[in-house]
Protein backbone atom coordinates (compact mmCIF):
# COMPACT_ATOMS: atom_id res chain seq x y z
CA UNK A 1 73.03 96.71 25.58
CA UNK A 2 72.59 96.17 21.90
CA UNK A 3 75.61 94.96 19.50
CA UNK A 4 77.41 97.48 17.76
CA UNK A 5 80.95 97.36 16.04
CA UNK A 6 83.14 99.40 14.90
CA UNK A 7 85.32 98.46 12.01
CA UNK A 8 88.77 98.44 11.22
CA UNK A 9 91.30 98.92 8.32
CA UNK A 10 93.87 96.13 6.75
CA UNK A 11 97.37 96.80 6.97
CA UNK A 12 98.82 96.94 3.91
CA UNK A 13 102.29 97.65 4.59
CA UNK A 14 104.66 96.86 7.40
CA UNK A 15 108.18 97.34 8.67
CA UNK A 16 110.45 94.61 7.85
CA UNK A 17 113.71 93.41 10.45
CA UNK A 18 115.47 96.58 9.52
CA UNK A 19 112.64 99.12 9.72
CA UNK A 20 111.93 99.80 6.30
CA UNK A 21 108.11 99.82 5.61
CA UNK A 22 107.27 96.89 2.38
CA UNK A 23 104.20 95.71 0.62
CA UNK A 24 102.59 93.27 3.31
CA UNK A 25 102.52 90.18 0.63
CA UNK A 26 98.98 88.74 -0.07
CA UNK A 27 99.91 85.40 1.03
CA UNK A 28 99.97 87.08 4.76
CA UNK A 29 97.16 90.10 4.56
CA UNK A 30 94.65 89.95 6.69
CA UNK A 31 91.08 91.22 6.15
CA UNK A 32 89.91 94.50 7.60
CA UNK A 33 88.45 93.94 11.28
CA UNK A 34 86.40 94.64 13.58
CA UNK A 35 85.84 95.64 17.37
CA UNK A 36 83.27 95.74 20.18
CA UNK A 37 84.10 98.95 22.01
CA UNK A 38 86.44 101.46 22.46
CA UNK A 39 88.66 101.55 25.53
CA UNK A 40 87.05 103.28 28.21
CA UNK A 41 83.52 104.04 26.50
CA UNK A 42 80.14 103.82 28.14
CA UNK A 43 78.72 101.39 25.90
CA UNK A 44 80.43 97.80 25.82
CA UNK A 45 83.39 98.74 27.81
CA UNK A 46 82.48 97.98 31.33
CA UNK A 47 81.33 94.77 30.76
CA UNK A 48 84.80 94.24 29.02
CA UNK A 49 86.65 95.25 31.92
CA UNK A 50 84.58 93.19 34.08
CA UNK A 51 85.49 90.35 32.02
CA UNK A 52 89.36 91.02 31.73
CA UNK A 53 89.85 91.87 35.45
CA UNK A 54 87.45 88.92 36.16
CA UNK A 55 88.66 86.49 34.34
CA UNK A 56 85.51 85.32 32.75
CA UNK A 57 83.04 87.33 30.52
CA UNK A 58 79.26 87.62 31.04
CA UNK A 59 77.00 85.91 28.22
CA UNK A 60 75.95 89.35 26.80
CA UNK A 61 79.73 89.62 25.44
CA UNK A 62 79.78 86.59 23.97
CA UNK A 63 76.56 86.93 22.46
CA UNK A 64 77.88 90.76 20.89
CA UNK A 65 80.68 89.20 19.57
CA UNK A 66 78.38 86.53 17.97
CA UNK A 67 76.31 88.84 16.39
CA UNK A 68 79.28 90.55 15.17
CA UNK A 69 81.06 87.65 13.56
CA UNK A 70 77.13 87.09 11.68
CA UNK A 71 76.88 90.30 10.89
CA UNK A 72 80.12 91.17 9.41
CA UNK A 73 82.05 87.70 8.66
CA UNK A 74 79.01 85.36 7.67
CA UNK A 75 81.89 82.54 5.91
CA UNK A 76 83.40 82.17 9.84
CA UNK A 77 84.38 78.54 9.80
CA UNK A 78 86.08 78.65 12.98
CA UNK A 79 87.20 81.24 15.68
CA UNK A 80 90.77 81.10 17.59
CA UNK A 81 92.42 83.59 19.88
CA UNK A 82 95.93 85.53 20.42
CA UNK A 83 96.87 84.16 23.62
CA UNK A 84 97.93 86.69 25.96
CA UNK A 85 100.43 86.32 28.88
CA UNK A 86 98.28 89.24 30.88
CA UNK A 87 95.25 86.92 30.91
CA UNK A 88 96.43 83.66 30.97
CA UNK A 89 93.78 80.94 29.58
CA UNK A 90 90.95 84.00 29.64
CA UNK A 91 90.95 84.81 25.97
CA UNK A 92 90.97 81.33 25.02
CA UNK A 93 88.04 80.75 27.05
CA UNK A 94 86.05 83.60 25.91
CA UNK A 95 87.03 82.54 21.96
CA UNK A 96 85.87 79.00 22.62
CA UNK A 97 82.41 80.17 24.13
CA UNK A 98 82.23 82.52 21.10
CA UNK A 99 82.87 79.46 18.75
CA UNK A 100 80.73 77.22 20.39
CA UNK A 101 77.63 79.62 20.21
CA UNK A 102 77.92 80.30 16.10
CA UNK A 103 78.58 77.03 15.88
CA UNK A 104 82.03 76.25 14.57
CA UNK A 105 85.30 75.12 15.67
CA UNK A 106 87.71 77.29 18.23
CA UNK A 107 90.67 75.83 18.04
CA UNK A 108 94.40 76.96 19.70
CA UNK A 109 96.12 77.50 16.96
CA UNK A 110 98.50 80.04 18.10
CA UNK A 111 101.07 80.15 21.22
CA UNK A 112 103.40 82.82 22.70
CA UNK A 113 106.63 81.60 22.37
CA UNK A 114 108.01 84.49 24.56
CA UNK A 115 106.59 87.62 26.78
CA UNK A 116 106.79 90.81 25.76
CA UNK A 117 106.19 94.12 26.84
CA UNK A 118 102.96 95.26 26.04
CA UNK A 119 101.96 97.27 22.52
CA UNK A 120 100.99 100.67 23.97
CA UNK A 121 104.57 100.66 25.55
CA UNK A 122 105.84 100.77 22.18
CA UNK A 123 106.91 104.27 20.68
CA UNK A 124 106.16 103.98 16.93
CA UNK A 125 105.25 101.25 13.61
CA UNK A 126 108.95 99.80 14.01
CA UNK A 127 109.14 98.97 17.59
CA UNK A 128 105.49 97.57 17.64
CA UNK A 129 106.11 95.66 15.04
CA UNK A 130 109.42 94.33 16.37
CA UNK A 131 107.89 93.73 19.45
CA UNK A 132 104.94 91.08 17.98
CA UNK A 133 107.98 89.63 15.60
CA UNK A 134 108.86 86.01 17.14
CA UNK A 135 106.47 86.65 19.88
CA UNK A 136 103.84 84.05 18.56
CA UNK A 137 104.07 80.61 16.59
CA UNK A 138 101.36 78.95 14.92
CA UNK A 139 100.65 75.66 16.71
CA UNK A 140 98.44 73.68 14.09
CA UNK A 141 96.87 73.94 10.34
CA UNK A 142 93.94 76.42 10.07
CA UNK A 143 90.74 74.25 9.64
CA UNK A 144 89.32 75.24 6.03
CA UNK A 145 87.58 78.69 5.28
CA UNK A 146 87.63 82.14 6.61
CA UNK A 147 88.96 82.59 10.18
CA UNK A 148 88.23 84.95 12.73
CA UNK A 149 90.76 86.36 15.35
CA UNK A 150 89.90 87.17 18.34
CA UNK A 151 92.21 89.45 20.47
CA UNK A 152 91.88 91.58 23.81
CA UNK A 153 92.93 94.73 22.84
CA UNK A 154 93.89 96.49 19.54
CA UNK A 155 96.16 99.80 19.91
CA UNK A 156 98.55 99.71 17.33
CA UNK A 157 96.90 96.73 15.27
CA UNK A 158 100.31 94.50 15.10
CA UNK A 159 99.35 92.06 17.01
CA UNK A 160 96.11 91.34 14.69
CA UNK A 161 98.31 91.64 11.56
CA UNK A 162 101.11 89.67 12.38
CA UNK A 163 99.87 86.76 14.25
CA UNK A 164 96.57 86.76 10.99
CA UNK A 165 100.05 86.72 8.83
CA UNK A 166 100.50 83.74 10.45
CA UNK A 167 98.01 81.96 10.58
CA UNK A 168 97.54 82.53 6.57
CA UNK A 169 100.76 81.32 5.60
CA UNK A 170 100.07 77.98 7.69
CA UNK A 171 96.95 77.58 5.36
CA UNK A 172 94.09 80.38 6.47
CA UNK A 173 92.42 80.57 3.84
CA UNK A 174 91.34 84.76 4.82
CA UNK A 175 91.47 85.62 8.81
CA UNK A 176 89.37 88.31 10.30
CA UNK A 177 90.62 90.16 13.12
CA UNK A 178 88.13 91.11 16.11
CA UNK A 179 89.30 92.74 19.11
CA UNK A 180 86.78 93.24 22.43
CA UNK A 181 88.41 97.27 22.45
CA UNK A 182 90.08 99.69 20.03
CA UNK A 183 91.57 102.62 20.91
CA UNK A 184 91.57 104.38 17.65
């Protein structure tokens, strides 16, 4: 297979503890994204599945994401992962192996401090929201320069903005999101 991506839009505004939708502040925006596949495609999806039901990802998905993060984020300075209760220590794996072949630093920077029910189970901007709010904590100071994200899955894009907020207001400089499947 050869790499392709498919990019994705920055949140700029967001639903606050009561539900009314503010200015995300620039202090917590993330940069627009990108993603390998779409759920369920032909292209880069199988191997994805593979990888999630697996547990571990075949080189040719690590080397797609690579070529992603040089294509589209050539400041990386280091890679980290949202760490998902569904996969255990898989994503982290798969963002270290990422890291280690561009060349930089994967750190865990990011815990779940609590599990929640997944995104797509989530009927609308508030509840998704309200769902990621709490969910994660942000273990450690970003390293310096631009970050990259990496997450399973990116439905509502919540997870991505949220846990980036994070991760900016502990000292990320700018923090790219990149998710192995979209479904928009």
């Amino acid at each position: 297979l050869t790499s392709s991506s498919i990019g994705r839009e920055v949140k700029k505004m967001a639903p606050d503890a009561q539900g009314t939708m503010r200015k995300i502040a620039e202090d917590a925006r993330i940069e627009p994204g990108w993603a390998l596949a779409r759920f369920g495609d032909g292209g880069w999806w199988p191997a994805i599945a593979r990888g999630l039901s697996d547990g571990t990802f075949d080189e040719e998905v690590v080397q797609a994401l690579a070529d992603i993060v040089r294509a589209h984020v050539p400041s990386a300075r280091w890679l980290c992962a949202v760490p998902s209760a569904r996969l255990g220590d898989t994503l982290d794996g798969l963002a270290r192996r990422v890291a280690e072949t561009l060349g930089i630093p994967g750190p865990a920077l990011v815990t779940r401090t609590e599990s929640r029910p997944p995104q797509r189970e989530m009927e609308n901007a508030v509840s998704q929201a309200a769902n990621v709010r709490g969910a994660f904590r942000v273990t450690g100071t970003p390293p310096r320069g631009t970050g990259v994200l990496l997450d399973d899955r990116r439905s509502s894009g919540w997870t991505l903005a949220m846990v980036g907020g994070q991760l900016r207001r502990a000292g990320a400089e700018r923090v790219v999101p990149l998710a192995l499947g979209t479904l928009l």
